[in-house]
N, C-alpha and C. Protein backbone atom coordinates (compact mmCIF):
# COMPACT_ATOMS: atom_id res chain seq x y z
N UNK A 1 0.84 -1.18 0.00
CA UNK A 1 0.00 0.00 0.00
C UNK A 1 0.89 1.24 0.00
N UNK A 2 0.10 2.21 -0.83
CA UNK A 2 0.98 3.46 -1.09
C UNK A 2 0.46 4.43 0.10
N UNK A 3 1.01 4.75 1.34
CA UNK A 3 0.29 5.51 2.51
C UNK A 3 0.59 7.05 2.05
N UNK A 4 1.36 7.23 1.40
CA UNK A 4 1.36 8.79 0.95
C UNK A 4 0.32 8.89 0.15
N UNK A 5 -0.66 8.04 -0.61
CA UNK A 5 -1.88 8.08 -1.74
C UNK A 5 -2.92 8.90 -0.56
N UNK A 6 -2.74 8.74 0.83
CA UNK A 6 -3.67 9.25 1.58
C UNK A 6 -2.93 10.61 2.19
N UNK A 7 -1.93 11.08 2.22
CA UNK A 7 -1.61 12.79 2.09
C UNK A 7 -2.68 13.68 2.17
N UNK A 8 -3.21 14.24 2.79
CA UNK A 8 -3.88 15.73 2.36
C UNK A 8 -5.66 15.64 1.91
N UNK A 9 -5.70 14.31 1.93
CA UNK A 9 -6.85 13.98 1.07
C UNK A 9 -7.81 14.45 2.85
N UNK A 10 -8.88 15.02 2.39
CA UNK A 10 -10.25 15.38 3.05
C UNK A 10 -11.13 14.49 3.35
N UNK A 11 -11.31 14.29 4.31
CA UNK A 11 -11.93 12.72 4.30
C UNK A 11 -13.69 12.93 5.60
N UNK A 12 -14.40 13.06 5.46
CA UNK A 12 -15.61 13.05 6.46
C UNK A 12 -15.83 11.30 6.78
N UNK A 13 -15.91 11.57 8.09
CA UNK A 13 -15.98 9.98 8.81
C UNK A 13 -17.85 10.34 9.74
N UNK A 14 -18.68 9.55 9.34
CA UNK A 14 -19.68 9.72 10.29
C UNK A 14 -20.26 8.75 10.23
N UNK A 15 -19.89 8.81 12.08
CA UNK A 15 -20.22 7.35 12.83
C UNK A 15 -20.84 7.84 14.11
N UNK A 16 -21.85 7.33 14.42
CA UNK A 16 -22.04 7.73 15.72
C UNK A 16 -21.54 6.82 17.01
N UNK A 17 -21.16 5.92 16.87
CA UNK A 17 -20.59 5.27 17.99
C UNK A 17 -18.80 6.01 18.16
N UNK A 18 -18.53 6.62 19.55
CA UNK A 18 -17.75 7.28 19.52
C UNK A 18 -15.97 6.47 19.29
N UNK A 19 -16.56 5.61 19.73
CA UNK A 19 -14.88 4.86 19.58
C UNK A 19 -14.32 4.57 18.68
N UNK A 20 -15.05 3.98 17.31
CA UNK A 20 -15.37 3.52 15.93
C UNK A 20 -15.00 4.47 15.35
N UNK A 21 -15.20 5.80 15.25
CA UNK A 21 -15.55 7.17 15.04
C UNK A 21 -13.75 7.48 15.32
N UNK A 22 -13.61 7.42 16.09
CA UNK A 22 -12.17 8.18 16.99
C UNK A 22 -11.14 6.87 16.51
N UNK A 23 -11.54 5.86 16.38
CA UNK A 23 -10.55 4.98 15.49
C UNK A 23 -10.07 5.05 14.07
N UNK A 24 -11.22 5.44 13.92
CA UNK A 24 -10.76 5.50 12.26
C UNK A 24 -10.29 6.96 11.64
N UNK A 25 -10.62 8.04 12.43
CA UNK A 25 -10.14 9.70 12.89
C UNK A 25 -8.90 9.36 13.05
N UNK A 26 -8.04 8.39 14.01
CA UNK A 26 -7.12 8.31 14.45
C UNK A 26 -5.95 7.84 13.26
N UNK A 27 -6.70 6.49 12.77
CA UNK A 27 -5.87 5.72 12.04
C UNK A 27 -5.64 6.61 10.49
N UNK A 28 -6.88 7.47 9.87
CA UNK A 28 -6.48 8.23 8.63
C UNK A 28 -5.74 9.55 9.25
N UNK A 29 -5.84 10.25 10.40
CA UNK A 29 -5.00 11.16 11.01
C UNK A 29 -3.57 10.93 10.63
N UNK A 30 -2.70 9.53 11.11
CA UNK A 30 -2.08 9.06 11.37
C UNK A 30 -1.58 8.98 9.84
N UNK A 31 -2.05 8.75 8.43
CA UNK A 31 -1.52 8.25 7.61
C UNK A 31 -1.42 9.75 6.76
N UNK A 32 -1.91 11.01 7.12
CA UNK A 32 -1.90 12.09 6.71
C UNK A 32 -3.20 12.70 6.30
N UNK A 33 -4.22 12.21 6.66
CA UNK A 33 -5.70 12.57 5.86
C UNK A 33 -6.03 14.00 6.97
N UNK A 34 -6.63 14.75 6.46
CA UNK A 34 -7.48 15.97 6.97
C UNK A 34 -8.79 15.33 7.32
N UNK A 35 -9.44 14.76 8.41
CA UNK A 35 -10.77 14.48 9.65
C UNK A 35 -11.75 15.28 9.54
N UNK A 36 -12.30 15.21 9.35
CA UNK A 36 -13.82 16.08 9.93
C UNK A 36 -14.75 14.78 10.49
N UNK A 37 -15.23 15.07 11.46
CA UNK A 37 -15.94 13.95 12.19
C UNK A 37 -17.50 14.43 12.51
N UNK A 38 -18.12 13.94 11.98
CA UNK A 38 -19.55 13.95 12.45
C UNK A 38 -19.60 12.71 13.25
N UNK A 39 -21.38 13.03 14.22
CA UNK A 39 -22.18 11.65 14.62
C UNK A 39 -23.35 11.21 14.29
N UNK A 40 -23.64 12.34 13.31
CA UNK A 40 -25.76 11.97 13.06
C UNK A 40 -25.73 12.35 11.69
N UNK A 41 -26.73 12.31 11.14
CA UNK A 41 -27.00 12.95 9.32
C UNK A 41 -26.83 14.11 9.56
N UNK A 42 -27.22 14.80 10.55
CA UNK A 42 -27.47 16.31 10.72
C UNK A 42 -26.14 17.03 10.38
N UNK A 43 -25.21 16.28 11.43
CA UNK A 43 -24.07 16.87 11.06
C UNK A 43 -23.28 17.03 9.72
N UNK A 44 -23.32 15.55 9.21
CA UNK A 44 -23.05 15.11 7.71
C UNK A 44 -23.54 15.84 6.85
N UNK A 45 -24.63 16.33 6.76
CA UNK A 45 -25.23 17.39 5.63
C UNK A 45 -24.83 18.43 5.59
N UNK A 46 -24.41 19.24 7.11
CA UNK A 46 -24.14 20.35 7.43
C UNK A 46 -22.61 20.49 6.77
N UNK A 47 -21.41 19.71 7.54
CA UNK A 47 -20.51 19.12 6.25
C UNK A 47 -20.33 19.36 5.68
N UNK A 48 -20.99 18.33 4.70
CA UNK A 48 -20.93 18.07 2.93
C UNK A 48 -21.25 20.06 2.40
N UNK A 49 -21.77 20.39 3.20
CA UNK A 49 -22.49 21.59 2.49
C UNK A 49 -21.71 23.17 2.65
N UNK A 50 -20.75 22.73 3.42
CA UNK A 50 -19.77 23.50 3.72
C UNK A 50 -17.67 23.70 2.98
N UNK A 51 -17.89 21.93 2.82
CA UNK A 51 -16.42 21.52 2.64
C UNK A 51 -16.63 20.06 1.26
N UNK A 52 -16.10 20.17 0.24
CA UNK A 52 -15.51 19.32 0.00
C UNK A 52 -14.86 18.34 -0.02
N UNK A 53 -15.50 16.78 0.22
CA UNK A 53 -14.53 15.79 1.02
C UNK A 53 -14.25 15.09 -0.33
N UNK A 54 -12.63 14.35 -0.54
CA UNK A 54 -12.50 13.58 -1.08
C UNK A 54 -13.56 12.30 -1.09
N UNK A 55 -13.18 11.80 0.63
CA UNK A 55 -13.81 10.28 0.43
C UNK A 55 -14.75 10.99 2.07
N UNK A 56 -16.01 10.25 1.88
CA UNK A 56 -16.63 9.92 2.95
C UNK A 56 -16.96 8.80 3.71
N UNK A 57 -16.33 8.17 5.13
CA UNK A 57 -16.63 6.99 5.59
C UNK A 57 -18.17 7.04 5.99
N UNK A 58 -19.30 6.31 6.16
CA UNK A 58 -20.52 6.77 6.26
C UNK A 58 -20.71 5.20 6.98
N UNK A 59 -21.36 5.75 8.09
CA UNK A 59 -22.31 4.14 9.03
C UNK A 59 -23.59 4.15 8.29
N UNK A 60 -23.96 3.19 8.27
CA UNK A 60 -25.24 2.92 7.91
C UNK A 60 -26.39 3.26 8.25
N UNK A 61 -26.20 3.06 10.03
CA UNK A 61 -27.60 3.51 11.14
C UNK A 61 -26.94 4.30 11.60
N UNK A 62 -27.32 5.37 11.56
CA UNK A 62 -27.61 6.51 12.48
C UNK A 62 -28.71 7.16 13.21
N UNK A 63 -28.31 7.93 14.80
CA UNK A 63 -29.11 7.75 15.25
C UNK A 63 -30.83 9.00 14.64
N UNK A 64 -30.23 9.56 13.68
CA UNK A 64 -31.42 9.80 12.63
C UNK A 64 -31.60 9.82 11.08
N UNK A 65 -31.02 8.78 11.07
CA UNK A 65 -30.85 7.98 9.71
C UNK A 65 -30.80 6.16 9.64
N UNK A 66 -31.47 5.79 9.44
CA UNK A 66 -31.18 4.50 9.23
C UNK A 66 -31.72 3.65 8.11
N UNK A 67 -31.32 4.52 6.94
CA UNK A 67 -31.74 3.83 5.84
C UNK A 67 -30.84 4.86 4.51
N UNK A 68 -31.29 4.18 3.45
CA UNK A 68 -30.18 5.17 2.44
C UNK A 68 -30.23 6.17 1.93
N UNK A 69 -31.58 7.54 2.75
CA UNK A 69 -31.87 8.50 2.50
C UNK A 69 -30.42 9.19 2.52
N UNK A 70 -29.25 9.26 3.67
CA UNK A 70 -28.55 10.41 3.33
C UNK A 70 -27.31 10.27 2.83
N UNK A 71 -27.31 8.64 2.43
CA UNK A 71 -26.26 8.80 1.71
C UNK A 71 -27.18 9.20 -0.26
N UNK A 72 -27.72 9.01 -0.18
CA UNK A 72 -28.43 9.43 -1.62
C UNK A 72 -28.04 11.39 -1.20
N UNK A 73 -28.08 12.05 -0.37
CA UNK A 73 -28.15 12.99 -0.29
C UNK A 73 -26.60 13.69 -0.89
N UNK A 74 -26.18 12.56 0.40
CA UNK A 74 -24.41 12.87 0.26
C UNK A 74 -24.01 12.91 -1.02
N UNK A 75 -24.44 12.40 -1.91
CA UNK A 75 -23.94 12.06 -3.21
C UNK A 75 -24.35 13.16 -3.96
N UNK A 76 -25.37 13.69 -3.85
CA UNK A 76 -25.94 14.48 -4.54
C UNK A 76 -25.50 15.88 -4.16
N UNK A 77 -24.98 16.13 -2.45
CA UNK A 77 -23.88 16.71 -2.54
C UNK A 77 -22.26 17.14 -2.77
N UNK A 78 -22.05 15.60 -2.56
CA UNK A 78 -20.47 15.55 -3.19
C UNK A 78 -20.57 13.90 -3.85
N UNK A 79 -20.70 15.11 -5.13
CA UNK A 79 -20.70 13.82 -6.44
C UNK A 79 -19.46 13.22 -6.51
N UNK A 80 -17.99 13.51 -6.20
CA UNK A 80 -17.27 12.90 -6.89
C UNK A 80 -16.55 12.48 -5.81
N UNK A 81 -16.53 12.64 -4.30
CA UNK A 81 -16.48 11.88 -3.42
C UNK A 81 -16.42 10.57 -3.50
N UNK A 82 -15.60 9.83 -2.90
CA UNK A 82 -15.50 8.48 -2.82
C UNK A 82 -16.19 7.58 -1.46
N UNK A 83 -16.92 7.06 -1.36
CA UNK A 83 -18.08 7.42 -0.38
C UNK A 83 -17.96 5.39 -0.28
N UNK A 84 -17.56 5.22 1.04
CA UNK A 84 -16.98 3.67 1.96
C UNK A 84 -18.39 3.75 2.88
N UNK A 85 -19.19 2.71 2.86
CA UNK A 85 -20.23 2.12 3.77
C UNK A 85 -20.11 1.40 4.57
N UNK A 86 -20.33 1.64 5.80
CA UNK A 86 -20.06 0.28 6.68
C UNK A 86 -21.30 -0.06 7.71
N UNK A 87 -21.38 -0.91 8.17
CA UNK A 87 -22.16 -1.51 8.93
C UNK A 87 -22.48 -2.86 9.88
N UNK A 88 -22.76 -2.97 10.76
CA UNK A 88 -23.01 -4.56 11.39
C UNK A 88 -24.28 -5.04 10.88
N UNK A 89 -25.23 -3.91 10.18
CA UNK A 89 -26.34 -4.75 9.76
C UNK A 89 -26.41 -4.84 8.47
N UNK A 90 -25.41 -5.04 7.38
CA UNK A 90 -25.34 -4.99 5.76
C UNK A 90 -26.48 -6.13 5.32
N UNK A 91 -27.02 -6.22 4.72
CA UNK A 91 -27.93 -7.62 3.88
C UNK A 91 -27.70 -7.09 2.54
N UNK A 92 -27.41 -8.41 1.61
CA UNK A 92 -26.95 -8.28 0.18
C UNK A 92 -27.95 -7.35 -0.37
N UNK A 93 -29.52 -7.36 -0.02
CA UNK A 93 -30.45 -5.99 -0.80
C UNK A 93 -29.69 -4.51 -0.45
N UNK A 94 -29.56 -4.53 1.18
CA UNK A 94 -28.68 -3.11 1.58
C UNK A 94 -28.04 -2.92 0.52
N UNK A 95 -26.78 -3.60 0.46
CA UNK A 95 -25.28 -3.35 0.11
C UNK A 95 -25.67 -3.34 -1.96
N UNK A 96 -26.66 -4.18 -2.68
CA UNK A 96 -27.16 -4.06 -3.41
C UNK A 96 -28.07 -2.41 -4.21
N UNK A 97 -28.47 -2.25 -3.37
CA UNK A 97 -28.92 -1.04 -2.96
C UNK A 97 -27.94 0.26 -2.81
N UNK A 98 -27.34 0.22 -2.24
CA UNK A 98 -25.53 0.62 -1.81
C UNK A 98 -25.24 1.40 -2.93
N UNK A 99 -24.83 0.48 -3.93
CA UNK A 99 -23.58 0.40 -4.66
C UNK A 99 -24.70 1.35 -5.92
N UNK A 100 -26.13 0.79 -6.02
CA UNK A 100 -26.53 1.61 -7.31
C UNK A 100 -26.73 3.22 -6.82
N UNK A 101 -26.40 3.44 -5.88
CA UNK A 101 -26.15 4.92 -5.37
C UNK A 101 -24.99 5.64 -5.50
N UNK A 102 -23.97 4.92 -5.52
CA UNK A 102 -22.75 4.95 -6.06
C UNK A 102 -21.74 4.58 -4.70
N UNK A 103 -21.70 4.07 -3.88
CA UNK A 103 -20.88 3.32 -2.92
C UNK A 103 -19.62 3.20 -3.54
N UNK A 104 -18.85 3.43 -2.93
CA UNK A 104 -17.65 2.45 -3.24
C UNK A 104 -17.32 0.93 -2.94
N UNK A 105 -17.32 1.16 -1.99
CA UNK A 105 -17.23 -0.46 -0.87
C UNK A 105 -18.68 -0.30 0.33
N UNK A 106 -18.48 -1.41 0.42
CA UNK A 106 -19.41 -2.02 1.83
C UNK A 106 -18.57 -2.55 2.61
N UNK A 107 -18.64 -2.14 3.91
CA UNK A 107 -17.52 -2.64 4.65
C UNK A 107 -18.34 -3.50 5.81
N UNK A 108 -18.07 -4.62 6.18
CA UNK A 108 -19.19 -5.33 7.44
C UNK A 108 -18.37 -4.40 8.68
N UNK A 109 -18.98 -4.26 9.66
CA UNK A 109 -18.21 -4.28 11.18
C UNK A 109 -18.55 -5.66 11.38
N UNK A 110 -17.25 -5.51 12.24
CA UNK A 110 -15.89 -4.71 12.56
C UNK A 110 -14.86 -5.34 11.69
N UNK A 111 -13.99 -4.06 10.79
CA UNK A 111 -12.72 -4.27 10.00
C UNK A 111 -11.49 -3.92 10.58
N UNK A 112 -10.66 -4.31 10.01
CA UNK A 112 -9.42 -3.72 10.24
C UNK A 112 -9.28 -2.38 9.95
N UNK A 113 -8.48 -1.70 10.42
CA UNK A 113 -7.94 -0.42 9.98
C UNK A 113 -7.23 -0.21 9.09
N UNK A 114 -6.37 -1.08 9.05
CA UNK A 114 -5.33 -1.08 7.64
C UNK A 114 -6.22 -1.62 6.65
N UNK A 115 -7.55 -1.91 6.40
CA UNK A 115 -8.08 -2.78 5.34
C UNK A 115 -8.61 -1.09 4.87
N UNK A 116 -8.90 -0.64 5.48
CA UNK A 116 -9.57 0.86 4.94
C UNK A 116 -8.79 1.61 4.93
N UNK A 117 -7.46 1.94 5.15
CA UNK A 117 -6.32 2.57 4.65
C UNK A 117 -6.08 1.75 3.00
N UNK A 118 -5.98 0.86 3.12
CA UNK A 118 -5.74 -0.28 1.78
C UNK A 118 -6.62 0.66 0.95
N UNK A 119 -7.83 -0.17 1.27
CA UNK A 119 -8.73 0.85 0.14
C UNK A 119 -8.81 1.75 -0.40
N UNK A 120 -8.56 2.47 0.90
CA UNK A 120 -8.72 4.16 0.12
C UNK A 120 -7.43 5.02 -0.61
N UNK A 121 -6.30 3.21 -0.23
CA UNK A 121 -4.89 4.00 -1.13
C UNK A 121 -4.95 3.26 -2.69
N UNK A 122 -5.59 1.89 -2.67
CA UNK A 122 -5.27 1.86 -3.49
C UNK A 122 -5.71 1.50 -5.25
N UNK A 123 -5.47 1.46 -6.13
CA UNK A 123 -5.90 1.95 -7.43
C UNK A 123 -6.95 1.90 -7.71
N UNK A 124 -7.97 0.89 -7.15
CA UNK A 124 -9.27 1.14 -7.37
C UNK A 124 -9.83 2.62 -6.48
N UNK A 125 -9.48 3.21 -5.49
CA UNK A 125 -9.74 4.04 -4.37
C UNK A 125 -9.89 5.66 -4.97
N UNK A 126 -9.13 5.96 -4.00
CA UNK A 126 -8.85 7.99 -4.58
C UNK A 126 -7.37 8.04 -5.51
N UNK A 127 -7.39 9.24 -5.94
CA UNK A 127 -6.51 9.56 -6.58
C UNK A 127 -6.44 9.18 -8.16
């Protein structure tokens, strides 16, 4: 993996479970990415509507979202965003569903950290 592919890149993580959230803040911190951290849609919209993110990590359930209203939103605010799904409750319709929105990946919880550094460095990912 190329960890400089993640340099500078803008990245919105919104998760509402705080640890999950502060892990993965930590681990793209760590490899050079610029954080912005939400915990609800609310925040995420507010966001997207302010800043330009390369890639957006996005939970699935939130605690006022739990379905694929805001990532349809997200997209429609940052179209060219690279936009990683994750979840403990994925079902192949979800993740089916997902991807014709324009998903990148579906990620199950709980992953590795380096598996989403991987990703987002490499050739299929950003850049």
């Amino acid at each position: 993996m190329d960890v400089s592919r993640l340099e500078a890149l803008r990245v919105l993580i919104v998760e509402d479970e705080m640890l999950i959230r502060w892990s993965i803040a930590e681990t793209l911190t760590k490899a050079g990415c610029y954080v912005t951290e939400v915990s609800d849609a609310a925040g995420a919209l507010k966001a997207a509507a302010t800043e330009n993110f390369d890639a957006v990590i996005l939970d699935y359930r939130l605690p006022d979202s739990d379905d694929l209203k805001l990532l349809e939103a997200l997209r429609g605010q940052l179209p060219h965003s690279t936009v990683v799904m994750m979840s403990a409750f994925g079902t192949p319709e979800i993740i089916r569903q997902a991807e014709a929105l324009g998903v990148f990946r579906f990620l199950d919880k709980p992953f590795e950290m380096e598996s989403l550094k991987d990703l987002l460095a490499g050739p299929a990912g950003l850049n």
